[in-house]
Structure formats: structure tokens, C-alpha cells
N, C-alpha and C. Protein backbone atom coordinates (compact mmCIF):
# COMPACT_ATOMS: atom_id res chain seq x y z
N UNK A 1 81.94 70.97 88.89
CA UNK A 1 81.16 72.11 88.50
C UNK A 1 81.26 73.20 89.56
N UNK A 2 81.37 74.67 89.15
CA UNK A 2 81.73 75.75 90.14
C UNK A 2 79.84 76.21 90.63
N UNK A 3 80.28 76.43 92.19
CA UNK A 3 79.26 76.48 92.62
C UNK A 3 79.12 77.75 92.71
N UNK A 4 77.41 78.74 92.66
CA UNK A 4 77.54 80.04 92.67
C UNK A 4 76.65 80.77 93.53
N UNK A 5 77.36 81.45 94.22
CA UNK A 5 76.78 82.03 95.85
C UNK A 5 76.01 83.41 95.56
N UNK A 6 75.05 83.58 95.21
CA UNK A 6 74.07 85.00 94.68
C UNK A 6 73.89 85.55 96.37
N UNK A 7 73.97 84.33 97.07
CA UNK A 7 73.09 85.76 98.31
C UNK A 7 74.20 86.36 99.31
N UNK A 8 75.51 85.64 99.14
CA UNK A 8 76.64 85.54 99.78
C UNK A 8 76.64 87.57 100.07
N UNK A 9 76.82 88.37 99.34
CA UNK A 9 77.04 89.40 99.32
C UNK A 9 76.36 90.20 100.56
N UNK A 10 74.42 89.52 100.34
CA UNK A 10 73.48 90.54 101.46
C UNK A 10 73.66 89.73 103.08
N UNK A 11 74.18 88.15 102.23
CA UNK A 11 73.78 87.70 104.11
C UNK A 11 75.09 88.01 104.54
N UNK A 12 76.18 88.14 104.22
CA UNK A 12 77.36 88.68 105.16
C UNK A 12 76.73 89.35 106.34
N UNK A 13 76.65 90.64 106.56
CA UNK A 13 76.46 90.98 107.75
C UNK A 13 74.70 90.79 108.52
N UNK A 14 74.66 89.60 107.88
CA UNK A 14 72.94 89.36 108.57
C UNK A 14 73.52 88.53 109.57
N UNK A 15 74.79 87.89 110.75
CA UNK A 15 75.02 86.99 111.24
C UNK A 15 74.81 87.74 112.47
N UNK A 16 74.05 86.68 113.64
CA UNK A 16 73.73 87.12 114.92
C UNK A 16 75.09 87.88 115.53
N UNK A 17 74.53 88.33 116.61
CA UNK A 17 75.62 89.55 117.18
C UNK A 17 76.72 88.54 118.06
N UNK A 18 76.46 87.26 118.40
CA UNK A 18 77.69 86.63 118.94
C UNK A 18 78.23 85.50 118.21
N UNK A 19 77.63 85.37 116.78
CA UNK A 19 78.09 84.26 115.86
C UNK A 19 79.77 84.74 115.59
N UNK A 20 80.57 85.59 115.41
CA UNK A 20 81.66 85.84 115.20
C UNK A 20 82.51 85.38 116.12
N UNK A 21 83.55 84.72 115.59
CA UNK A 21 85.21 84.68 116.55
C UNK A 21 85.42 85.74 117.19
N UNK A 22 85.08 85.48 118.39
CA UNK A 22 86.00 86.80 119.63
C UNK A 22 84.47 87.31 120.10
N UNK A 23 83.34 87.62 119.09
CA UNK A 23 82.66 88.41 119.76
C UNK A 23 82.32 88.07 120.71
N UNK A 24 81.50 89.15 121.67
CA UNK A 24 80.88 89.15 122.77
C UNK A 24 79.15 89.40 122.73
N UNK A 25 78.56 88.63 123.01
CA UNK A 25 77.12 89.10 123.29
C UNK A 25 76.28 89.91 123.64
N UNK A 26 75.82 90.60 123.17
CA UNK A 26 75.26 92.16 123.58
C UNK A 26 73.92 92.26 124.42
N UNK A 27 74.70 92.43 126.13
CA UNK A 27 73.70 92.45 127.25
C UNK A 27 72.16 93.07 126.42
N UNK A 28 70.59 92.22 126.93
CA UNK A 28 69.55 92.64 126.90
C UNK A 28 68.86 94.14 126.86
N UNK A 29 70.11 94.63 127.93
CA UNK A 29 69.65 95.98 128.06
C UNK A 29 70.79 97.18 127.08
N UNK A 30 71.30 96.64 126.72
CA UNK A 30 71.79 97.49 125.71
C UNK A 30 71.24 98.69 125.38
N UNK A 31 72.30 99.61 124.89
CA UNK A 31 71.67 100.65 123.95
C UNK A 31 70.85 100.98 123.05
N UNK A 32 69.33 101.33 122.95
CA UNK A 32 68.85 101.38 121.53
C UNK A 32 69.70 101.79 120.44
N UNK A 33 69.69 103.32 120.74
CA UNK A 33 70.61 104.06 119.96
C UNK A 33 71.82 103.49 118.85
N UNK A 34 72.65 102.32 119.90
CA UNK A 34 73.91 101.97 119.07
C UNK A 34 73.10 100.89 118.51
N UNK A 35 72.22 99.62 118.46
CA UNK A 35 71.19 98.85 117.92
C UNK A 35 71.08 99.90 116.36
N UNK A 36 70.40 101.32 116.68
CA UNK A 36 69.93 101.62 115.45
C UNK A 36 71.33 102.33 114.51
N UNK A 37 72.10 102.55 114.98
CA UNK A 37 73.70 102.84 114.25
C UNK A 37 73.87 101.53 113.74
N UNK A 38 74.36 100.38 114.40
CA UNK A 38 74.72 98.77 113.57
C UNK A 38 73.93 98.74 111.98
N UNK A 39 72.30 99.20 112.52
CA UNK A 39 71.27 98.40 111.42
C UNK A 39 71.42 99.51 110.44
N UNK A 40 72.12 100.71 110.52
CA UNK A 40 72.10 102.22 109.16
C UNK A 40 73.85 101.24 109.61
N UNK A 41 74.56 100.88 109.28
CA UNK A 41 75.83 101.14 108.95
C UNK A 41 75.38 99.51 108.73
N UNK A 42 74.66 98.66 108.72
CA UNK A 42 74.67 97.37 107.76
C UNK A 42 73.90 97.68 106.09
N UNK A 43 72.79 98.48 106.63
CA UNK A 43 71.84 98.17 105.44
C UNK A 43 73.43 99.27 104.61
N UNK A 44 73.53 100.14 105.20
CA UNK A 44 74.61 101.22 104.10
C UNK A 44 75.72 100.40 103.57
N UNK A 45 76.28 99.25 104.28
CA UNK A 45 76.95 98.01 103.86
C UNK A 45 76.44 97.82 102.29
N UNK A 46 75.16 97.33 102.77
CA UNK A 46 74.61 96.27 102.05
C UNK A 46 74.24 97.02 100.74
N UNK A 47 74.05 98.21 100.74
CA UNK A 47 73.60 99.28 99.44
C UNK A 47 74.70 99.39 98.75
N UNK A 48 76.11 99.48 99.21
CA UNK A 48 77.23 99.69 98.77
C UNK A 48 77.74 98.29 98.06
N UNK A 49 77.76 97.38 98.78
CA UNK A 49 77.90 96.25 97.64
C UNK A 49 77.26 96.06 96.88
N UNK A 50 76.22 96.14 96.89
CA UNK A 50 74.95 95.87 95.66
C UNK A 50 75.67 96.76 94.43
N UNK A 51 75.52 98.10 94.70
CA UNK A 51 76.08 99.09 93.90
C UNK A 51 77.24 98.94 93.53
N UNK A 52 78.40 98.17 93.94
CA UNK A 52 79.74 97.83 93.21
C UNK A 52 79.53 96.64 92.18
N UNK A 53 78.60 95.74 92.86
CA UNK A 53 78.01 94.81 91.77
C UNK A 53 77.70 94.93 90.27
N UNK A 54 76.57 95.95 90.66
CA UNK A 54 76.25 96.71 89.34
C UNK A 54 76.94 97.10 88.34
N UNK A 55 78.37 98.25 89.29
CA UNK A 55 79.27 98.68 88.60
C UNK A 55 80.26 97.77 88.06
N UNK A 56 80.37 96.57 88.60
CA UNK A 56 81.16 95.79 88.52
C UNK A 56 80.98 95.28 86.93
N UNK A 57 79.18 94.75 86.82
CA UNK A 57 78.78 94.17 85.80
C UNK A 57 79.13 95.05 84.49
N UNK A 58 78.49 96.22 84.84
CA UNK A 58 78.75 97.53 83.64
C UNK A 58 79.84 97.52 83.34
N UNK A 59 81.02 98.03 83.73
CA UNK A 59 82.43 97.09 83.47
C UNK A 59 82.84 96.44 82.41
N UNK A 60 82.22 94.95 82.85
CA UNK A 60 82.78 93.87 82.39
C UNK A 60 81.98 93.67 80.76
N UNK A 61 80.47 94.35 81.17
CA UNK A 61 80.02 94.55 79.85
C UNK A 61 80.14 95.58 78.76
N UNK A 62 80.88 96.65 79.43
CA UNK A 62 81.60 97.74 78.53
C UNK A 62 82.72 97.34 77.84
N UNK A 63 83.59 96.41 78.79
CA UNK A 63 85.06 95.86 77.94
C UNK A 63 84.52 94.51 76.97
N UNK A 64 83.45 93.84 77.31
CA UNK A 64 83.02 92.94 76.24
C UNK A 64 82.74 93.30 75.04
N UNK A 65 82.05 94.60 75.18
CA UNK A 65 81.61 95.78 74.30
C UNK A 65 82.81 95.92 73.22
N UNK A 66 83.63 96.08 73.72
CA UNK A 66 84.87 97.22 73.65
C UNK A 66 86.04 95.65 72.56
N UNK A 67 85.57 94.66 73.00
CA UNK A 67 86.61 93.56 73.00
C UNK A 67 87.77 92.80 73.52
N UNK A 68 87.62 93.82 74.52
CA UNK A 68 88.40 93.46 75.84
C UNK A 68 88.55 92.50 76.80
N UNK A 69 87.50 92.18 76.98
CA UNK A 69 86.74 90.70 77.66
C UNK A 69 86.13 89.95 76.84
N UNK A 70 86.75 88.20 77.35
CA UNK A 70 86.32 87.56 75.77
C UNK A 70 85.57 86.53 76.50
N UNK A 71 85.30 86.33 77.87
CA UNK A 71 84.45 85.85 78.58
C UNK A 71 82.56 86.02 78.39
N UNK A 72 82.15 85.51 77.69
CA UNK A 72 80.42 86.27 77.95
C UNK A 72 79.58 85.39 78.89
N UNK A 73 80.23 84.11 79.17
CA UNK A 73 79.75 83.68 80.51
C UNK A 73 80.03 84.24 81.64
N UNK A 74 81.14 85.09 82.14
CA UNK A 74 81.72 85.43 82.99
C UNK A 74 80.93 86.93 83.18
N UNK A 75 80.62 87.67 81.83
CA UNK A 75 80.06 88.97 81.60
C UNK A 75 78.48 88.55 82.17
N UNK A 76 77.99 87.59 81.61
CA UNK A 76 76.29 87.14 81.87
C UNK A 76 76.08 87.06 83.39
N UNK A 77 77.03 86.45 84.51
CA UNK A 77 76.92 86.06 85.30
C UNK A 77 76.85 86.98 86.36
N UNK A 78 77.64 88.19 86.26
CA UNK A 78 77.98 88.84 86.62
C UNK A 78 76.93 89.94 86.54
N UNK A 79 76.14 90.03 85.23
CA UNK A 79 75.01 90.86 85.32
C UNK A 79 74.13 90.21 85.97
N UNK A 80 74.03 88.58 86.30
CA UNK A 80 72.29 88.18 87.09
C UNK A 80 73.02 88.39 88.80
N UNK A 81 73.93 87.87 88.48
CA UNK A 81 74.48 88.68 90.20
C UNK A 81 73.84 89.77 90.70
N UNK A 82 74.33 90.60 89.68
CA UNK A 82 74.12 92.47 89.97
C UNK A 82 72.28 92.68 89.99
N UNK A 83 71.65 91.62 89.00
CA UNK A 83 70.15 91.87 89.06
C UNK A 83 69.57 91.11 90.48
N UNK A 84 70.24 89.84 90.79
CA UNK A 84 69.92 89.42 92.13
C UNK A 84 69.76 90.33 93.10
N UNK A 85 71.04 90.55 93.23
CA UNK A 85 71.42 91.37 94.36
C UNK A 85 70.26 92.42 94.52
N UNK A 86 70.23 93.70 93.44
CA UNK A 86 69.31 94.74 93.16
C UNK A 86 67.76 93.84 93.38
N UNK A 87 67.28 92.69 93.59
CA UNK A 87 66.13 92.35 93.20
C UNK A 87 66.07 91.89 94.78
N UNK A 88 66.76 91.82 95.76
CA UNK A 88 66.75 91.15 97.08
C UNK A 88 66.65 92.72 97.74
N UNK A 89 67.12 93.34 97.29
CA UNK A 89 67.64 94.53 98.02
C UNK A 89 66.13 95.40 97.86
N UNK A 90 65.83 95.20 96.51
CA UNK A 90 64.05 95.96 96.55
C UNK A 90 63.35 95.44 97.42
N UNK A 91 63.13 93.98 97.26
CA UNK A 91 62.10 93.42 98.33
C UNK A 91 62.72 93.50 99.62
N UNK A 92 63.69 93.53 100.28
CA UNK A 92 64.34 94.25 101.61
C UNK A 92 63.54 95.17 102.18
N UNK A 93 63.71 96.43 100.85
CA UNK A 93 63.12 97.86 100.98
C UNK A 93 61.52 98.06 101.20
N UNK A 94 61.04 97.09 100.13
CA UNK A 94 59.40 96.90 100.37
C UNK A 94 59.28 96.52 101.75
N UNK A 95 60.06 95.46 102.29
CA UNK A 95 59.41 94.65 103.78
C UNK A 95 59.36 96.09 104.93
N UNK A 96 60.36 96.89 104.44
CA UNK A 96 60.47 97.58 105.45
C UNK A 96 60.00 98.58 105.85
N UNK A 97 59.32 99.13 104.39
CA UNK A 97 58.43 100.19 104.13
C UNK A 97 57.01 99.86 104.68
N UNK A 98 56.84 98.74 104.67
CA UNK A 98 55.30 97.71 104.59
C UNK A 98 55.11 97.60 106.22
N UNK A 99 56.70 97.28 106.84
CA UNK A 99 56.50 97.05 108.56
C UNK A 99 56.20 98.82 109.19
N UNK A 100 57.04 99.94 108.31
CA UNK A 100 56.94 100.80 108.95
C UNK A 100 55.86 101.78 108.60
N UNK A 101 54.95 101.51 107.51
CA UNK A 101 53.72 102.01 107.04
C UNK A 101 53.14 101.07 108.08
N UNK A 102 52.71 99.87 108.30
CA UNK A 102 51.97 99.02 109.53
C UNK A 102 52.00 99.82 110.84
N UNK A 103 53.25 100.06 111.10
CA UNK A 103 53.35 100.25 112.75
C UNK A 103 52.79 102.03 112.73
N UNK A 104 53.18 102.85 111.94
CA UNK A 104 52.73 104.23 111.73
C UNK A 104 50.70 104.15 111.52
N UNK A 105 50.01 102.43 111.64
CA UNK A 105 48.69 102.79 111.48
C UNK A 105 48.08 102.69 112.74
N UNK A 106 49.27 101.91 113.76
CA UNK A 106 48.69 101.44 114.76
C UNK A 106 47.99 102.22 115.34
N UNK A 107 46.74 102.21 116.59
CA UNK A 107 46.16 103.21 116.84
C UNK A 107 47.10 103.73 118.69
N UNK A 108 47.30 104.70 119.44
CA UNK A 108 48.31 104.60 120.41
C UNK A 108 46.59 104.93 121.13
């Protein structure tokens, strides 16, 4: 039986900064700055696949449409993918809205 990887897409680039072959570990004192470039050029990653997903599904369900694709398991699967994905990616957005509405109440 084929096994099916829904989160494979968002956790790609969720892997610690020295889990990779070759990398190097990023001294304590590091840059904020390049810290906040990585995390806008992952989440922009991560928006962009989601969104090929989607497009991907629309696609496959336009040529099913069409009679082109004679797969409708392959078409079905492909849309809960695309709704996964979109449904991980909202609650992403909520956590982050929720941490940065929190920290904007703190009192300084």
C-alpha cells in the first residue's frame, strides 16, 4: 500500500539550522537581521508551495473535467493535499498573529 506524506511539503524547511549535510551551526551571537531574512524567505517558501498545490489540484480537476485525466483517485488526493496544506498554513498564520497580538499587549 502507497504511503502518503501531507506534511512533507511545510516541514521541508522547518529542519534545525545544522541538521543538513555540510551545514555549519550558526554562532549564538549571530545576526538578528539575517535570522529574520531565513524566517520571510521560509514562510515565502512555504506560501509558494502551498499555492502550486492548489494550482496543481485545479489542474488535474479541470482535465478530469475536460476528460483528460481518467484518474479520480489521483484528482481527489491531490485536492485533500492542496486543502491540507491550505489548512496547516491558516493555523501557522493564526499562531502567529495570536503570538504577535500577545507580545504587542505586553506592558514595557
Amino acid at each position: 500500500m502507497n504511503s502518503i506524506e501531507t506534511t512533507r511539503p511545510l516541514t521541508d524547511g522547518l529542519r534545525p539550522l545544522g541538521a543538513s549535510a555540510g551545514a555549519t551551526a550558526v554562532p549564538a551571537g549571530a545576526d538578528a537581521g539575517h535570522s529574520a531574512d531565513d524566517f520571510a524567505a521560509l514562510f515565502k517558501s512555504m506560501l509558494g508551495d502551498v499555492n502550486e498545490s492548489q494550482q496543481h489540484a485545479s489542474r488535474m480537476a479541470e482535465s478530469f473535467d475536460a476528460g483528460q485525466e481518467q484518474d479520480l483517485a489521483g484528482v481527489m488526493i491531490a485536492q485533500q493535499k492542496a486543502r491540507l496544506n491550505f489548512q496547516a498554513t491558516l493555523q501557522a498564520r493564526n499562531k502567529l498573529v495570536s503570538a504577535y497580538q500577545d507580545i504587542m499587549n505586553m506592558p514595557i
